[in-house]
Protein backbone atom coordinates (compact mmCIF):
# COMPACT_ATOMS: atom_id res chain seq x y z
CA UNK A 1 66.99 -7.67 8.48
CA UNK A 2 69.25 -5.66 10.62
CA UNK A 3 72.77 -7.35 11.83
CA UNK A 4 74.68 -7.82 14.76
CA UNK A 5 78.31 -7.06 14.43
CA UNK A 6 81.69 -7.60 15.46
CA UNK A 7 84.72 -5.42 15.64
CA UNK A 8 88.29 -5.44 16.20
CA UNK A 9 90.67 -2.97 15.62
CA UNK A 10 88.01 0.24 16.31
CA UNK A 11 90.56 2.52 18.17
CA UNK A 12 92.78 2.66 14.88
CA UNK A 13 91.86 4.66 11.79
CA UNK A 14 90.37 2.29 9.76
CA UNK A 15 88.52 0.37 12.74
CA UNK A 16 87.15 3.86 13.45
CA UNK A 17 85.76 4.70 10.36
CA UNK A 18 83.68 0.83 10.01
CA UNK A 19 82.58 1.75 13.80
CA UNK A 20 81.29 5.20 12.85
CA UNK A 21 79.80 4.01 9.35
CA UNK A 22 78.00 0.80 11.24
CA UNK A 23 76.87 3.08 14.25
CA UNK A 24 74.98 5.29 11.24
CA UNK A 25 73.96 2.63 9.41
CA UNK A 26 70.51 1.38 9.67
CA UNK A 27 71.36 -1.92 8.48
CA UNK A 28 73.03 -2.72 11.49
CA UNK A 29 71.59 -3.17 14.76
CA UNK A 30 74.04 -3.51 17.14
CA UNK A 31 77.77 -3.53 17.45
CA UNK A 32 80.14 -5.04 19.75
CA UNK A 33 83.56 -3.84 19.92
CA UNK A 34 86.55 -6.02 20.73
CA UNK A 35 89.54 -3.67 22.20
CA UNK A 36 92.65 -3.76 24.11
CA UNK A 37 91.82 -0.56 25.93
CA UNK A 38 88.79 1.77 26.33
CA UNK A 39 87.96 2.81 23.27
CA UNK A 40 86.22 6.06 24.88
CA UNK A 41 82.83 6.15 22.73
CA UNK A 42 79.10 5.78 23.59
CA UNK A 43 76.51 4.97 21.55
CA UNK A 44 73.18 3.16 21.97
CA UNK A 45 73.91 0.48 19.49
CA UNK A 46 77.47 0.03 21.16
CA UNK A 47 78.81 -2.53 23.39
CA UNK A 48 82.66 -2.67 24.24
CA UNK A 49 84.31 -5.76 25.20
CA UNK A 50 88.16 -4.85 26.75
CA UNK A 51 90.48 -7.88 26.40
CA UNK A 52 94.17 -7.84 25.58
CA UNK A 53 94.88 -11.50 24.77
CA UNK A 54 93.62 -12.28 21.60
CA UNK A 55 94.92 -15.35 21.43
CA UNK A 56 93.16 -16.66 24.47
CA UNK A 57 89.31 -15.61 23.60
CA UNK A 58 87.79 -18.65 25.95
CA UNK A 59 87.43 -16.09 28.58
CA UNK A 60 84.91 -14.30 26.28
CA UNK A 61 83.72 -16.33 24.10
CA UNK A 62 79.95 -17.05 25.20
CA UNK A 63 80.21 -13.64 25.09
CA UNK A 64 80.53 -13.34 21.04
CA UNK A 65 77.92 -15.62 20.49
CA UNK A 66 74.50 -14.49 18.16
CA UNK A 67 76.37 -11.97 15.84
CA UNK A 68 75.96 -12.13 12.11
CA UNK A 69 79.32 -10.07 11.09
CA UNK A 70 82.84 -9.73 11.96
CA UNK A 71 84.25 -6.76 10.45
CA UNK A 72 88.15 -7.51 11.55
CA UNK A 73 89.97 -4.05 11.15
CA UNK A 74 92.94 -5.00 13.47
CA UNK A 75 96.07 -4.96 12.01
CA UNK A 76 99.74 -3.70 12.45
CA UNK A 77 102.63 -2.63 10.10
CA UNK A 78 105.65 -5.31 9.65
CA UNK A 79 108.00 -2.61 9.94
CA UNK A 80 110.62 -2.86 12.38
CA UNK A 81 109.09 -6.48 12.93
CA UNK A 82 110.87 -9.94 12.40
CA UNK A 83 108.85 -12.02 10.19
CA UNK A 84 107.78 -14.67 12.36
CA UNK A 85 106.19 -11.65 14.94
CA UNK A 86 104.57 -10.23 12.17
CA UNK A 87 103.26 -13.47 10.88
CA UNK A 88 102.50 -14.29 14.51
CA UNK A 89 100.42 -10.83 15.01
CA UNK A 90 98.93 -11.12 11.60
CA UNK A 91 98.04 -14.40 10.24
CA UNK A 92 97.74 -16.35 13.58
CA UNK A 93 96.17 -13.45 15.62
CA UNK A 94 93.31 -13.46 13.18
CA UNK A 95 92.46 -17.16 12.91
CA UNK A 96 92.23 -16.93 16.69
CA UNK A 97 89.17 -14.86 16.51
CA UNK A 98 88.32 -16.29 13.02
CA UNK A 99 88.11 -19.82 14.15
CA UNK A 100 86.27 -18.97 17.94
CA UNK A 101 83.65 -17.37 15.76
CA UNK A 102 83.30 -20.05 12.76
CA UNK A 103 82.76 -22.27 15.97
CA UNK A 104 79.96 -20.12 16.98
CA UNK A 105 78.46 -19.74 13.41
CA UNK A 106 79.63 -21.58 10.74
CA UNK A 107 77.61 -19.03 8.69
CA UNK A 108 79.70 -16.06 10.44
CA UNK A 109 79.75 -13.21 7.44
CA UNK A 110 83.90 -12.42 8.11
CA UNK A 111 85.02 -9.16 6.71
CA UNK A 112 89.04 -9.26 6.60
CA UNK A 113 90.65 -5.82 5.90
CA UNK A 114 94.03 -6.77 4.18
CA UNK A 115 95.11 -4.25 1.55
CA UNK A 116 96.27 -3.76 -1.98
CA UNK A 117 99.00 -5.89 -2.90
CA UNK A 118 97.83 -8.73 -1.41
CA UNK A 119 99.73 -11.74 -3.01
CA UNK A 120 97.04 -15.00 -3.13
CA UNK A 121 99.81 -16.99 -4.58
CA UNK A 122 101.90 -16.58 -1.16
CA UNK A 123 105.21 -16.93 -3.21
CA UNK A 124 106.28 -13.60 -4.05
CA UNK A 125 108.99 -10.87 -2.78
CA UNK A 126 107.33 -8.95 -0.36
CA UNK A 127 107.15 -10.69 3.05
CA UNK A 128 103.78 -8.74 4.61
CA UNK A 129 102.11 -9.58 1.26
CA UNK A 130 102.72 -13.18 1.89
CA UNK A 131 101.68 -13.64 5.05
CA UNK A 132 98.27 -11.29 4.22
CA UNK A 133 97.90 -13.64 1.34
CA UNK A 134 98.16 -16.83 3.70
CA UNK A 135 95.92 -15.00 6.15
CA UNK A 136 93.55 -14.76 3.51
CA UNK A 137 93.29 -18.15 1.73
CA UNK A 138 93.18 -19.63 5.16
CA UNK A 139 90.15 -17.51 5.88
CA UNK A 140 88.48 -18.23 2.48
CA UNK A 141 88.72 -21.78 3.50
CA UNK A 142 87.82 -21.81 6.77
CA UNK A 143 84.29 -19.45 6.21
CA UNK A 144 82.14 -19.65 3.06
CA UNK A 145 81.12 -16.24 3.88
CA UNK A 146 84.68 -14.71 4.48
CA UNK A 147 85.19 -11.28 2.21
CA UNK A 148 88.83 -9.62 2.07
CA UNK A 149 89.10 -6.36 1.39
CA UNK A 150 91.98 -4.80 -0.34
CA UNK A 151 91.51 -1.27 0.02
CA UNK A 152 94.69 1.10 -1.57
CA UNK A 153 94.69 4.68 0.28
CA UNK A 154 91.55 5.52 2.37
CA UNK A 155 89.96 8.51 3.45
CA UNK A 156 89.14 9.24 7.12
CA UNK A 157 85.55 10.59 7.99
CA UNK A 158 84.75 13.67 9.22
CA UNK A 159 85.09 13.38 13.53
CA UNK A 160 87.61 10.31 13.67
CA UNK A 161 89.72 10.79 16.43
CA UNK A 162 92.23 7.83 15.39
CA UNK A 163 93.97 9.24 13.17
CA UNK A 164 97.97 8.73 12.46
CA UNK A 165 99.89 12.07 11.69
CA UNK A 166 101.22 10.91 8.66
CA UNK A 167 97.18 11.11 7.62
CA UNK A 168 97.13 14.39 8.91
CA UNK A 169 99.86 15.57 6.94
CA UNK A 170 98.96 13.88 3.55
CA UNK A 171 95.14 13.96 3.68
CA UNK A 172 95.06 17.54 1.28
CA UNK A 173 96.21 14.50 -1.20
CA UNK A 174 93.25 12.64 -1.22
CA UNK A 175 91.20 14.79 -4.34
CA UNK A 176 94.49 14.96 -6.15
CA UNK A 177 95.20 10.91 -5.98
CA UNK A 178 90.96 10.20 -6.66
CA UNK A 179 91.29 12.18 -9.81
CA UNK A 180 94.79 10.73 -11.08
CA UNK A 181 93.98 7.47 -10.23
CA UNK A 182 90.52 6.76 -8.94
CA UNK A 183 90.97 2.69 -8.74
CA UNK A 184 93.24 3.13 -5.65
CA UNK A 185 91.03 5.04 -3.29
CA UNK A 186 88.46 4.93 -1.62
CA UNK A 187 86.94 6.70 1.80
CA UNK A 188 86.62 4.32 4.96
CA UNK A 189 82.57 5.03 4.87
CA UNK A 190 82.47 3.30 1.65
CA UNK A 191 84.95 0.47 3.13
CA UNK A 192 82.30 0.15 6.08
CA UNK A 193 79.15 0.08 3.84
CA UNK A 194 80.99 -2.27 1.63
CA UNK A 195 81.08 -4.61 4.57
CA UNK A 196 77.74 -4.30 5.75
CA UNK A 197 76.39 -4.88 2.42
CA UNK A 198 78.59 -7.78 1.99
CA UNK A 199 76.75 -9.23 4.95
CA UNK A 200 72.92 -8.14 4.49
CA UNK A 201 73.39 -8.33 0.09
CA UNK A 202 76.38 -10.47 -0.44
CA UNK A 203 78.89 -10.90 -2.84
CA UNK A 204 79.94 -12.75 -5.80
CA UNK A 205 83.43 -11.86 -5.17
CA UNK A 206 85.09 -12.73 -1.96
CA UNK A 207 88.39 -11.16 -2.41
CA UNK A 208 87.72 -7.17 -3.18
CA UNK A 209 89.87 -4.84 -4.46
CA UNK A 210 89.30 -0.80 -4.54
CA UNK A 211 87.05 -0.72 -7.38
CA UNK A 212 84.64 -3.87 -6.39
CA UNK A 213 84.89 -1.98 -2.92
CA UNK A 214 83.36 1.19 -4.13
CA UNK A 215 80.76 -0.73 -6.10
CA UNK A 216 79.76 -2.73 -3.35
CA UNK A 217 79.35 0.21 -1.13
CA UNK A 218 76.71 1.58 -3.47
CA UNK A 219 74.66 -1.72 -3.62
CA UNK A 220 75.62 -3.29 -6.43
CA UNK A 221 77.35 -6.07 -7.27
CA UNK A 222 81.13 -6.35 -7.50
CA UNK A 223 82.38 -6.25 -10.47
């Protein structure tokens, strides 16, 4: 059966490549977009919500209601933030939305995109990986069908328009890092199919790194 899906983050790179790979996707059969701003695309399957304050959603809630999937793709970097604003914009920005929607559907299929180096343990050096590590136990706990993702370096698809320069610059890379070391890449359509499989196929594993990723985008299980 074809799903109805959530996302946030669409008018950044990797929001933009789980909008494009959904929007060719049979599997799903409808999307609705969550943005701050127009995100300028039109597409039959495609509904856009504009909102800026995610941590007020009451205003749209009835509006998220009778979706299957949240593939949550918003995210910012913790440079030049203090901790507790990037704590504040990561971790408590996404159990906003996470907690509206487990309201909504306890059975919500939540798709978190964290990253590698993700530290579960919440104790170690690096502050972001912390707080993406608290972000996602409290997600694992809140949702029995919550899925992180923990892609390493990603490759845009063909026609994104979101794309940061630093991608730009670096993309030529991609082949060279895939053949050095393929278990830290992947492309963002098999990030999106990953998703959508997790939510029409499941998963036995809910926290995925690169390689359970790629598998899971091909229709198998994770390994």
């Amino acid at each position: 059966m074809a799903i109805r899906a959530i996302i946030t983050g669409a008018t950044g790179m990797v929001g933009e490549g789980v909008l494009l790979e959904c929007l060719a996707n049979p599997e799903v059969a409808q999307v609705l977009v969550i943005n701050r701003k127009p995100g300028g695309l039109s597409h039959p399957k495609l509904r856009e919500i504009i909102h800026r304050d995610f941590f007020d959603l009451a205003p749209i809630a009835a509006e998220l209601a009778g979706y299957d999937a949240c593939f949550f793709c918003l995210g910012v970097s913790s440079v030049r933030l203090s901790a507790a604003d990037y704590r504040r914009t990561t971790q408590n920005l996404t159990l906003s939305l996470a907690q509206c929607l487990a309201g909504l559907n306890p059975e919500m299929n939540f798709c978190y995109v964290s990253g590698a180096g993700t530290d579960s343990t919440e104790q170690g050096r690096l502050g972001w990986a912390r707080v993406k590590g608290a972000t996602e136990n409290a997600l694992l706990r809140l949702l029995p069908n919550a899925y992180m993702f923990r892609p390493g370096a990603l490759k845009a698809t063909a026609g994104q328009k979101n794309l940061k320069r630093t991608y730009t610059y670096l993309a030529w890379l991609y082949p060279i890092v895939q053949r050095i070391y393929p278990q830290g890449v992947c492309t963002l359509q098999e990030l999106g199919r990953a998703m959508i499989n997790s939510a029409t196929l499941g998963s036995a594993k809910r926290i995925l790194e690169v390689r359970d990723i790629v598998q899971l985008a091909r229709g198998g299980p994770a390994q």
